[in-house]
Protein backbone atom coordinates (compact mmCIF):
# COMPACT_ATOMS: atom_id res chain seq x y z
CA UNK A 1 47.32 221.30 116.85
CA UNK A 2 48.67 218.98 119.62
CA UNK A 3 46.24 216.36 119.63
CA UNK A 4 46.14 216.23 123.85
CA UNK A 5 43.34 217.04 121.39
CA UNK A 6 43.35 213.28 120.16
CA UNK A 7 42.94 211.49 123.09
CA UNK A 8 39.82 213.20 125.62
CA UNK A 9 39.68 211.47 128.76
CA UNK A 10 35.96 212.53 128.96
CA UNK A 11 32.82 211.28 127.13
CA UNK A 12 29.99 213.60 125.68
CA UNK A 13 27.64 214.56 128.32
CA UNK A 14 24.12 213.86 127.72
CA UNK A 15 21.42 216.88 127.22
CA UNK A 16 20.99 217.97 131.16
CA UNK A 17 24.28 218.08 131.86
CA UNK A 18 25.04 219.62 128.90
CA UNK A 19 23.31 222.08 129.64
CA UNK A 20 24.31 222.09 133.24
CA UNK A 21 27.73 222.62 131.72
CA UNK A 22 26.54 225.67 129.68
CA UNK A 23 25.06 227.32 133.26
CA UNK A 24 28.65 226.68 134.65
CA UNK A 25 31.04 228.34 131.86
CA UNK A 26 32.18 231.65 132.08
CA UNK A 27 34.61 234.18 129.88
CA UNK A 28 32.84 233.39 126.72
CA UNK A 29 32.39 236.19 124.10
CA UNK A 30 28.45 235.29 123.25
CA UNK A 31 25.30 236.06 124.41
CA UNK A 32 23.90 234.99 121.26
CA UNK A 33 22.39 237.53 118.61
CA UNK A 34 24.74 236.77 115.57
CA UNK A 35 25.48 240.44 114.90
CA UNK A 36 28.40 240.78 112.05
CA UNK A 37 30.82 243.72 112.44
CA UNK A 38 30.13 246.09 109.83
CA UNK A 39 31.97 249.15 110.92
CA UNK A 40 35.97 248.14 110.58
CA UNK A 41 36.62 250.92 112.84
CA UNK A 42 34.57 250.00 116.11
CA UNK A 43 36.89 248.41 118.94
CA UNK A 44 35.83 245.23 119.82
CA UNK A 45 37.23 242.02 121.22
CA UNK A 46 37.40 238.87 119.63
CA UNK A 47 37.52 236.02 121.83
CA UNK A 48 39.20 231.99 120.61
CA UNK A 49 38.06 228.96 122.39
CA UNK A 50 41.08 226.26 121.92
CA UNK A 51 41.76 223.11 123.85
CA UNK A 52 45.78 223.66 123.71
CA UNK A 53 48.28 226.00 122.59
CA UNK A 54 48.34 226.59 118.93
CA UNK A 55 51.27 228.18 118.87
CA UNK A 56 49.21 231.33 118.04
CA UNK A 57 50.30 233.75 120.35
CA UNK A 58 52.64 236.04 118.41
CA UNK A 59 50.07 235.66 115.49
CA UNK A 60 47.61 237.10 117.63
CA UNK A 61 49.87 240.10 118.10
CA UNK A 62 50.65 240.47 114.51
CA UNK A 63 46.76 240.66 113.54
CA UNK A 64 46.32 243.31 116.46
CA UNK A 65 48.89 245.40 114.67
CA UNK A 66 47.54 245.19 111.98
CA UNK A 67 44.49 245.75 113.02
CA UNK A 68 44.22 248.25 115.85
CA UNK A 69 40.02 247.84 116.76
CA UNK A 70 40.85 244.23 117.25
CA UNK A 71 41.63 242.61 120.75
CA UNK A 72 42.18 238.93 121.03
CA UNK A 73 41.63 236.92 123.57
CA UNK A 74 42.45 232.95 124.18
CA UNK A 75 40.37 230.62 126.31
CA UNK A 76 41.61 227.17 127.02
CA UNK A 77 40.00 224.27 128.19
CA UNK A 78 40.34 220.47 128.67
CA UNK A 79 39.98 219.02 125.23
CA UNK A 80 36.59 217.10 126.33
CA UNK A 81 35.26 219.86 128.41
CA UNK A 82 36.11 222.30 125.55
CA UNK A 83 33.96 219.94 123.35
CA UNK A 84 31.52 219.25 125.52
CA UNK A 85 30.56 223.08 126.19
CA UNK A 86 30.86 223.47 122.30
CA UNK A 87 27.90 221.65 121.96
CA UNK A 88 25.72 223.03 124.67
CA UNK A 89 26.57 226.39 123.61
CA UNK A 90 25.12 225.32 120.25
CA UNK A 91 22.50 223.74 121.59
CA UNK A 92 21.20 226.61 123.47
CA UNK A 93 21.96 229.25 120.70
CA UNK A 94 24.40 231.41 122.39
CA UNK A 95 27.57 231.17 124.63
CA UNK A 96 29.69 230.48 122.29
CA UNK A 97 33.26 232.51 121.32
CA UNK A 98 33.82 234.25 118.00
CA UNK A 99 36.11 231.32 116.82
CA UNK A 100 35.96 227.95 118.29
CA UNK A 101 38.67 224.97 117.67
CA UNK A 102 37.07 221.21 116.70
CA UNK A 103 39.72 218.68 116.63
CA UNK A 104 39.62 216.40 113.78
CA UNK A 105 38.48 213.24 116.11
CA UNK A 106 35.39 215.59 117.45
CA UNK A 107 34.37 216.90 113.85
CA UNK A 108 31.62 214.19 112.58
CA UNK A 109 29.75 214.84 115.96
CA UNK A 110 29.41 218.73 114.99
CA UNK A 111 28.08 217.82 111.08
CA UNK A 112 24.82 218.07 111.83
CA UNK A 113 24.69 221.10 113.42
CA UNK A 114 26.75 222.26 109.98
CA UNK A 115 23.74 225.48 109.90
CA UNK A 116 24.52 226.80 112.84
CA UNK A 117 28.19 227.60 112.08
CA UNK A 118 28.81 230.59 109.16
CA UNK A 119 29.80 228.60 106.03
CA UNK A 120 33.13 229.60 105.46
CA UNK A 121 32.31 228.71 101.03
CA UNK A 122 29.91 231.82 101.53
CA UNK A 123 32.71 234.19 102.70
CA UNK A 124 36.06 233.55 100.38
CA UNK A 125 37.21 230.40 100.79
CA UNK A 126 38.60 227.82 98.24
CA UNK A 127 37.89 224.75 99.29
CA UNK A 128 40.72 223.65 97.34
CA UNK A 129 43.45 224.95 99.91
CA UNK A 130 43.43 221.61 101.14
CA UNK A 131 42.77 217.85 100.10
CA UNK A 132 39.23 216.59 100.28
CA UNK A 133 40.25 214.36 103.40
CA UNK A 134 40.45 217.56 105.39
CA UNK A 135 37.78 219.30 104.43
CA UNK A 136 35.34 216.40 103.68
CA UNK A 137 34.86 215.84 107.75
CA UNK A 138 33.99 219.51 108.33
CA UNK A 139 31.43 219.94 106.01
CA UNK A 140 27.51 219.43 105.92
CA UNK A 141 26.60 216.28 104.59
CA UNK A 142 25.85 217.42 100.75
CA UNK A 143 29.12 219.21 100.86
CA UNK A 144 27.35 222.85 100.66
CA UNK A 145 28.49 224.00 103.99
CA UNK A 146 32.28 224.31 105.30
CA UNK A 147 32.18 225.00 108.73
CA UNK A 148 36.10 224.29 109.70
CA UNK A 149 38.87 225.62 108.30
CA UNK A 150 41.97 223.31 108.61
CA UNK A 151 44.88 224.91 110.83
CA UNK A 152 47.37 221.59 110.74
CA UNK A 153 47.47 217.86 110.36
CA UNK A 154 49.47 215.01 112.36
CA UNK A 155 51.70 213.55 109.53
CA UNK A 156 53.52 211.14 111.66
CA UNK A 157 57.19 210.27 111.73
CA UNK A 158 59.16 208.08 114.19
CA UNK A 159 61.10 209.62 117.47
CA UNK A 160 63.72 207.61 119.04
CA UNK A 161 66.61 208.62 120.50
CA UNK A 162 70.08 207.91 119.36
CA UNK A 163 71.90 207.62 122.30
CA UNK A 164 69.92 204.65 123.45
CA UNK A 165 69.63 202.89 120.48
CA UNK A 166 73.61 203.17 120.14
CA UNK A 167 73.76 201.42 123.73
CA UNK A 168 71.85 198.91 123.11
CA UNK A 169 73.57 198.03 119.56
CA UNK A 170 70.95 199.24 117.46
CA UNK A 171 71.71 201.35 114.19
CA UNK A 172 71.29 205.31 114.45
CA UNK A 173 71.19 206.48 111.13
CA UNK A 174 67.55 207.54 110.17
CA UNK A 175 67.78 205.43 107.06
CA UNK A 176 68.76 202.34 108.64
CA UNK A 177 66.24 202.79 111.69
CA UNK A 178 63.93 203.12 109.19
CA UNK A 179 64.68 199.97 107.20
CA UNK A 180 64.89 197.91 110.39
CA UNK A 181 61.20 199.78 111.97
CA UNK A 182 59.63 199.01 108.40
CA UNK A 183 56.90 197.69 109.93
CA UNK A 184 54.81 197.38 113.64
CA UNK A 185 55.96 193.72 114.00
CA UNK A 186 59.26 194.44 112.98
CA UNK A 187 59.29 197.74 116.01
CA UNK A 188 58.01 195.57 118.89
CA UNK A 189 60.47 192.61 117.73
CA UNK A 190 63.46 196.27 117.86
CA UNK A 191 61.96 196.27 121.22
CA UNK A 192 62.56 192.80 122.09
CA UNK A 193 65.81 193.28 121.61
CA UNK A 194 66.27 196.98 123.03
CA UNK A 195 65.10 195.23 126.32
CA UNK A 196 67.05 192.76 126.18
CA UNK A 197 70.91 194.46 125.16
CA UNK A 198 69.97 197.96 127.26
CA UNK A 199 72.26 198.53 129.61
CA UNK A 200 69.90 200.60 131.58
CA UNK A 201 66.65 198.61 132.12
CA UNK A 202 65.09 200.91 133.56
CA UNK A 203 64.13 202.61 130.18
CA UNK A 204 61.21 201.33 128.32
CA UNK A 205 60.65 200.85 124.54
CA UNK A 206 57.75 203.60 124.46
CA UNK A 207 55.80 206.05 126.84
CA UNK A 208 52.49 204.27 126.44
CA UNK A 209 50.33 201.67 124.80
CA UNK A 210 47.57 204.19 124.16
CA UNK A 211 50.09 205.98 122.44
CA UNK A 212 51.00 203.33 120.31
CA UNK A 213 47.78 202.11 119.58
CA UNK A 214 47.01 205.84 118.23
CA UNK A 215 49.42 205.93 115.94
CA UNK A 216 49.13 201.66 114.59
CA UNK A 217 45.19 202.31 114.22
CA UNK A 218 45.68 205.47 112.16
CA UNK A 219 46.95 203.88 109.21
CA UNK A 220 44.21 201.11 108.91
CA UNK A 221 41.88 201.82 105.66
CA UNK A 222 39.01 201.58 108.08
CA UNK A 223 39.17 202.01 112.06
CA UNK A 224 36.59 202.81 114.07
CA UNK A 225 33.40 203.33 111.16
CA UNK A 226 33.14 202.43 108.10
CA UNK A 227 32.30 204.32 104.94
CA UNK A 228 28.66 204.39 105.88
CA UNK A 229 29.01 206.43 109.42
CA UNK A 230 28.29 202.74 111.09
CA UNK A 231 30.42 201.85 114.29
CA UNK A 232 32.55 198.41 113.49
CA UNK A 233 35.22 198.33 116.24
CA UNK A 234 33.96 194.59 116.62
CA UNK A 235 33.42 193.49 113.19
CA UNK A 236 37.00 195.56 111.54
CA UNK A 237 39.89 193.13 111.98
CA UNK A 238 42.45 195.83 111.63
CA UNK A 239 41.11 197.28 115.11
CA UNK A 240 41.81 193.93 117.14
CA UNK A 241 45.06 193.13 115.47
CA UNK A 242 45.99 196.53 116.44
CA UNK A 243 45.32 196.28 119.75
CA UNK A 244 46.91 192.88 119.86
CA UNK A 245 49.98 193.73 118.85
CA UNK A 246 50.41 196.25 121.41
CA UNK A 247 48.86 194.33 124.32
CA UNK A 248 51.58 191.62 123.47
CA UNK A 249 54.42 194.80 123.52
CA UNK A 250 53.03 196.07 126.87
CA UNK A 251 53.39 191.86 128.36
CA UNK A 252 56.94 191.91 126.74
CA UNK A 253 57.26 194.46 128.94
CA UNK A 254 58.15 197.18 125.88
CA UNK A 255 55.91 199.99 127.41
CA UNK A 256 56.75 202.62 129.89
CA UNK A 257 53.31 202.86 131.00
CA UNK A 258 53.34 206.74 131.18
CA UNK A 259 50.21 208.09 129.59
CA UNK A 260 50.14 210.69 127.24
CA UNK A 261 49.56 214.35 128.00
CA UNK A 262 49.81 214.21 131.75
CA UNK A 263 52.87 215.89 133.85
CA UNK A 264 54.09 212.17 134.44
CA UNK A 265 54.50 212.09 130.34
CA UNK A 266 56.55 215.15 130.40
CA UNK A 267 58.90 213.65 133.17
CA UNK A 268 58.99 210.59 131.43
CA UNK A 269 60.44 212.28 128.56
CA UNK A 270 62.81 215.08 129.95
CA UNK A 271 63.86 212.01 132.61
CA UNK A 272 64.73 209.48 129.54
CA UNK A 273 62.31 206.51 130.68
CA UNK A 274 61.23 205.82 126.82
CA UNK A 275 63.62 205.24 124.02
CA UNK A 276 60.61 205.75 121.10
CA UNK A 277 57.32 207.07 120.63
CA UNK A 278 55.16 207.61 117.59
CA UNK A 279 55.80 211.57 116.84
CA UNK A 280 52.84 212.93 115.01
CA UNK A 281 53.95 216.45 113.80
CA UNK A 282 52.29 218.77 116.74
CA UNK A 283 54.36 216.11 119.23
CA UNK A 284 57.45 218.57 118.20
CA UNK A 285 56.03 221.25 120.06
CA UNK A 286 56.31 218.91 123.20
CA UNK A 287 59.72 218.16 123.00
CA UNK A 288 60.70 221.49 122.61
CA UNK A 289 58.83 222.02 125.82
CA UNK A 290 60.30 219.14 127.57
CA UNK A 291 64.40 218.20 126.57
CA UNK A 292 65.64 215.54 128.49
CA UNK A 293 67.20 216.70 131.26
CA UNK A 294 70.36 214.15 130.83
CA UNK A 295 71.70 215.79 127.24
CA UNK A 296 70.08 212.84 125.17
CA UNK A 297 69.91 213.75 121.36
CA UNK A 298 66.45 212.56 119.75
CA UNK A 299 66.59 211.78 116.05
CA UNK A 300 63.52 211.01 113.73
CA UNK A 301 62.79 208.48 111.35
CA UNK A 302 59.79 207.28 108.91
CA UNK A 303 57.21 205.91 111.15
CA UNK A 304 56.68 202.10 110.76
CA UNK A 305 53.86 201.37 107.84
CA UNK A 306 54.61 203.86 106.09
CA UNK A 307 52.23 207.48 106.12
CA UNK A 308 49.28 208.08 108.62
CA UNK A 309 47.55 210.91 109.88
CA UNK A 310 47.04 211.28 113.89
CA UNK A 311 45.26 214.32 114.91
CA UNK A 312 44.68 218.13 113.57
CA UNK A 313 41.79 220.54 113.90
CA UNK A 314 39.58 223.40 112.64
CA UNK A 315 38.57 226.86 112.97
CA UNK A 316 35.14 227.49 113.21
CA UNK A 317 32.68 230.96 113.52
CA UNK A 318 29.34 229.97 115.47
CA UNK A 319 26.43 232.17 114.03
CA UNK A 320 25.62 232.93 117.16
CA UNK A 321 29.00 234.49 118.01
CA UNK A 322 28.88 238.26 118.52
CA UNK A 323 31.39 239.30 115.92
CA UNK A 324 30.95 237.15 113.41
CA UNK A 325 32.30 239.06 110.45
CA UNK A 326 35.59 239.93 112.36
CA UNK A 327 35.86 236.11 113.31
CA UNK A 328 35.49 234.88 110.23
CA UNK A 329 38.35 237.19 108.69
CA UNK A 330 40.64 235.95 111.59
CA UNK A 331 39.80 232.17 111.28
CA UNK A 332 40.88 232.99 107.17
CA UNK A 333 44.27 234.89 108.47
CA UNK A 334 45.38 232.25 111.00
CA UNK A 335 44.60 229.09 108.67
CA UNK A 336 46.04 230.98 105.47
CA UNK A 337 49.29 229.51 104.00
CA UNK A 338 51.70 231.92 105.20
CA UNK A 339 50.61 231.66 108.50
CA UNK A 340 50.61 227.89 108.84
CA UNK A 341 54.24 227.65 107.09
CA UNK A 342 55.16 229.91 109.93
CA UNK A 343 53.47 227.67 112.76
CA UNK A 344 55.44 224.91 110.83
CA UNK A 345 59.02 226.20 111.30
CA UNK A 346 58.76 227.92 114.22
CA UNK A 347 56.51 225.60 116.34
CA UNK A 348 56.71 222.30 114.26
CA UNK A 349 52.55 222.24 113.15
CA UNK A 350 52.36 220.66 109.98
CA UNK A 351 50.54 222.73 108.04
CA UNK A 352 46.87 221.25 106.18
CA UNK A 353 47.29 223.38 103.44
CA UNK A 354 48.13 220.86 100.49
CA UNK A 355 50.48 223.26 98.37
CA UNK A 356 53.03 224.17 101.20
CA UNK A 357 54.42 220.73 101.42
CA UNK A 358 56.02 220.92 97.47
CA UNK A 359 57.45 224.07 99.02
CA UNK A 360 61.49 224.83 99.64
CA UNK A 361 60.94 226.44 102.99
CA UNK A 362 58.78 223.60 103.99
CA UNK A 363 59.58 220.17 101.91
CA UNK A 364 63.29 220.75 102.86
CA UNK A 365 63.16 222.27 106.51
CA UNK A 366 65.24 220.45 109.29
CA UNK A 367 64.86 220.52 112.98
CA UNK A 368 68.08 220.86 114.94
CA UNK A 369 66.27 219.34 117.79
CA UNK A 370 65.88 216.26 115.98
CA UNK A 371 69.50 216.56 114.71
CA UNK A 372 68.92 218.07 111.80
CA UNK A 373 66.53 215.91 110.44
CA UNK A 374 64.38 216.32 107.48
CA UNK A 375 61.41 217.10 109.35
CA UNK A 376 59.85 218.46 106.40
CA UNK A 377 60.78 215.92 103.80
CA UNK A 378 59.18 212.97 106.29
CA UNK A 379 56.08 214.78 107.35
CA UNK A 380 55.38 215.82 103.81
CA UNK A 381 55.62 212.02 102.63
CA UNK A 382 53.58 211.07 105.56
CA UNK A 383 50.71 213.32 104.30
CA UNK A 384 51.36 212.46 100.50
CA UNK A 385 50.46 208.68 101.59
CA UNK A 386 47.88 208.93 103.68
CA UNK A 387 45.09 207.15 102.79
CA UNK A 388 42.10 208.65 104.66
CA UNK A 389 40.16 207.20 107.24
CA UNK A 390 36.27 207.06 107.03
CA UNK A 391 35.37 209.44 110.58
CA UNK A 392 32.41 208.74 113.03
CA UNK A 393 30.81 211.91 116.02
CA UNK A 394 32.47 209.49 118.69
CA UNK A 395 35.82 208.15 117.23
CA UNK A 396 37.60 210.15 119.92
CA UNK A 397 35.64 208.43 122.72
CA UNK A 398 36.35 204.60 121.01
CA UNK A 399 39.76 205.62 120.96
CA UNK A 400 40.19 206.36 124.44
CA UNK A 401 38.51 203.83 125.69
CA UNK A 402 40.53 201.59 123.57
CA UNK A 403 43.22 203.35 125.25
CA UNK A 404 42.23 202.90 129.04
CA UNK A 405 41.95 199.36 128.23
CA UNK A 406 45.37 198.91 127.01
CA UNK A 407 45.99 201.41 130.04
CA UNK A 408 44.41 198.36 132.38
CA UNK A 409 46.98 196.21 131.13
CA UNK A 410 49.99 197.84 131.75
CA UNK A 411 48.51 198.48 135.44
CA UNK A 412 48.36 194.68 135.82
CA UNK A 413 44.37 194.56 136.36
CA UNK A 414 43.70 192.69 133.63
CA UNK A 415 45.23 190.61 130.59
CA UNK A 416 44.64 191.08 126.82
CA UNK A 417 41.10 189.12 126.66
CA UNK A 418 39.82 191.06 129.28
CA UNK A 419 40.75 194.40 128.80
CA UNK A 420 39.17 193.62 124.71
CA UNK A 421 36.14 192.61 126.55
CA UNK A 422 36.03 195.88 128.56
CA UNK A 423 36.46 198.36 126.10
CA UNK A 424 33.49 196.55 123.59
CA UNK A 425 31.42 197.20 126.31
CA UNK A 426 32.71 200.69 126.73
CA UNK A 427 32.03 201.56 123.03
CA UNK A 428 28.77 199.62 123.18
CA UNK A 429 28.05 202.07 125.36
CA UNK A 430 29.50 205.27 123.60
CA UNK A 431 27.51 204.53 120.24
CA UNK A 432 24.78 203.47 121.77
């Protein structure tokens, strides 16, 4: 779902105040006991711990109907306190909610504690619903265990709006912005010229550099670990080079400095101050919850580099949930294929499940917000080429402190050197 999930502007919190944390939560379903529901007719309420909307609120209805003990309720929280509390309640063996949410950048932290989650192999599942890149991260080490079920995936695609390009003499056909955005060099040279032939300077060539960043370090073989679970933000060239390229955007003066998933983002966007920005499927949902305000007309094309994956997340069922039968056969129902086709066309989640994107509903569907374009067709290719990265339990962290460095740059407190300086330390002190 909408990775607000991808980029936590909170690290882990060590044991105490973990556990402080798990003192201080409320509205939880748990108290621990890991009773399964065994009579289908008793009423009960199941409660869902996300860290954003999933889009799941007329699915929630449907299930009630169709099941008329059931009573669903949705907690939210801040994507790093959510995780955060996740792991205290684990910790202490109770407080958690019948389902809980792991985003895909917070799953290799919650492998290890694989046994205290019901293993979703033991109860129905087919692994096979989706590739091995998406269920590879939420499973136990010797691959015995599934703990997550996939919901969607961030195939990424291109945003840029039309208008503005057509101002500024750059093409608008999809094909053609594609062609010319074949690459990240080849977008911030665009941007070079967007700046340059605007005639409104006061929009920017994209919202934000940790934004950017995101999407340019996705679709490195290796980012933040290696194959072996080992840290090697220092010793990976592709990491640096990313972040090069868009510390030298942000000095060309390229980004809007507006940083993701804060209300200043969502003015940004309905106000027109960014011509681009890397669209990872669930970003769909945040147009449709933010048009510009001027009439502008947003098109999409193939993201520069070709496919990439940026953000998506699980369903889990703690053990130590209260209703962990009934949780289990929810988690199943929301992440089954007819359910994420429907999140798909009507929200704009791409859906995890490998055989919907060979579908017709899916491989052909267009978005009239994006001017009819193949939404489908280019998120589909995007997940057909990904090439999967090897995950660590604190890429999420590196990234945003990645990201508040770049951040630190656009502010004018530092310059590229030492900004790379600053976040080494930071992850130095993430990893430990």
């Amino acid at each position: 779902m909408p990775t607000f999930r991808t980029g936590p502007r909170t690290r882990l919190l060590g044991a105490a105040a973990a556990l402080t944390a798990l003192l201080a939560v409320t509205g939880c379903s748990s108290s621990g006991g890991s009773q399964a529901q065994d009579d289908p007719n008793e009423k009960i309420t199941l409660t869902v711990n996300l860290f954003s909307d999933f889009g799941y609120a007329d699915l929630y209805k449907q299930y009630e109907q169709q099941h008329p003990n059931i009573t669903i309720k949705e907690n939210r929280a801040d994507m790093g306190a959510h995780h955060q509390n996740l792991q205290a309640h684990l910790l202490a063996g109770s407080g958690t909610a019948d389902v809980e949410a792991i985003e895909i950048g917070q799953v290799a932290g919650f492998q290890a504690q694989a046994p205290k989650f019901v293993n979703f192999l033991e109860n129905g599942v087919d692994a096979a619903q989706w590739v091995p890149s998406k269920t590879a991260p939420a499973s136990s080490a010797d691959g015995k265990v599934l703990f997550g079920l996939g919901t969607d995936m961030g195939g990424m695609a291109l945003c840029y709006r039309s208008d503005l390009f057509k101002a500024a003499g750059l093409p608008t056909d999809r094909d053609q912005v594609s062609a010319l955005l074949s690459d990240w060099k080849a977008y911030a040279t665009a941007g070079k010229k967007f700046l340059a032939d605007s005639p409104n300077k006061d929009v920017r060539w994209f919202d934000s550099g940790g934004n950017l960043f995101s999407a340019v370090i996705a679709q490195a073989p290796t980012g933040f670990y290696d194959a072996t679970g080992k840290p090697v933000v220092n010793e990976n060239p592709a990491v640096r080079q990313a972040f090069d390229l868009v510390a030298g955007a942000i000095k060309d003066g390229e980004s809007a400095g507006i940083q993701a998933f804060t209300p200043a983002w969502d003015t940004g966007f309905q106000k027109s101050q960014f011509a681009t920005v890397a669209c990872p499927a669930w970003m769909s949902y945040q147009f449709k919850a933010n048009p510009p305000t001027d009439g502008g007309t947003w098109d999409m094309a193939r993201i520069p580099g070709g496919g990439g994956n940026w953000g998506g997340s699980y369903l889990s069922v703690p053990k130590s949930g209260k209703h962990t039968k009934a949780a289990t056969e929810l988690a199943k129902w929301l992440t089954a294929p007819e359910q994420e086709a429907k999140l798909f066309t009507e929200k704009g989640y791409f859906p995890s499940d490998q055989a919907l994107w060979s579908q017709p509903d899916i491989a052909n569907h267009t978005d009239p917000l994006f001017n009819n374009a193949p939404t489908g067709k280019i998120f589909s290719q995007s997940a057909k080429d990904l090439k999967p990265q090897p995950l660590g339990a604190h890429g999420a962290e590196i990234g945003t402190a990645l990201g508040n460095a770049l951040t630190s740059i656009e502010q004018g407190k530092t310059d590229a050197d030492g900004a790379w300086k600053k976040a080494l330390a930071d992850v130095g002190n993430i990893v430990g």
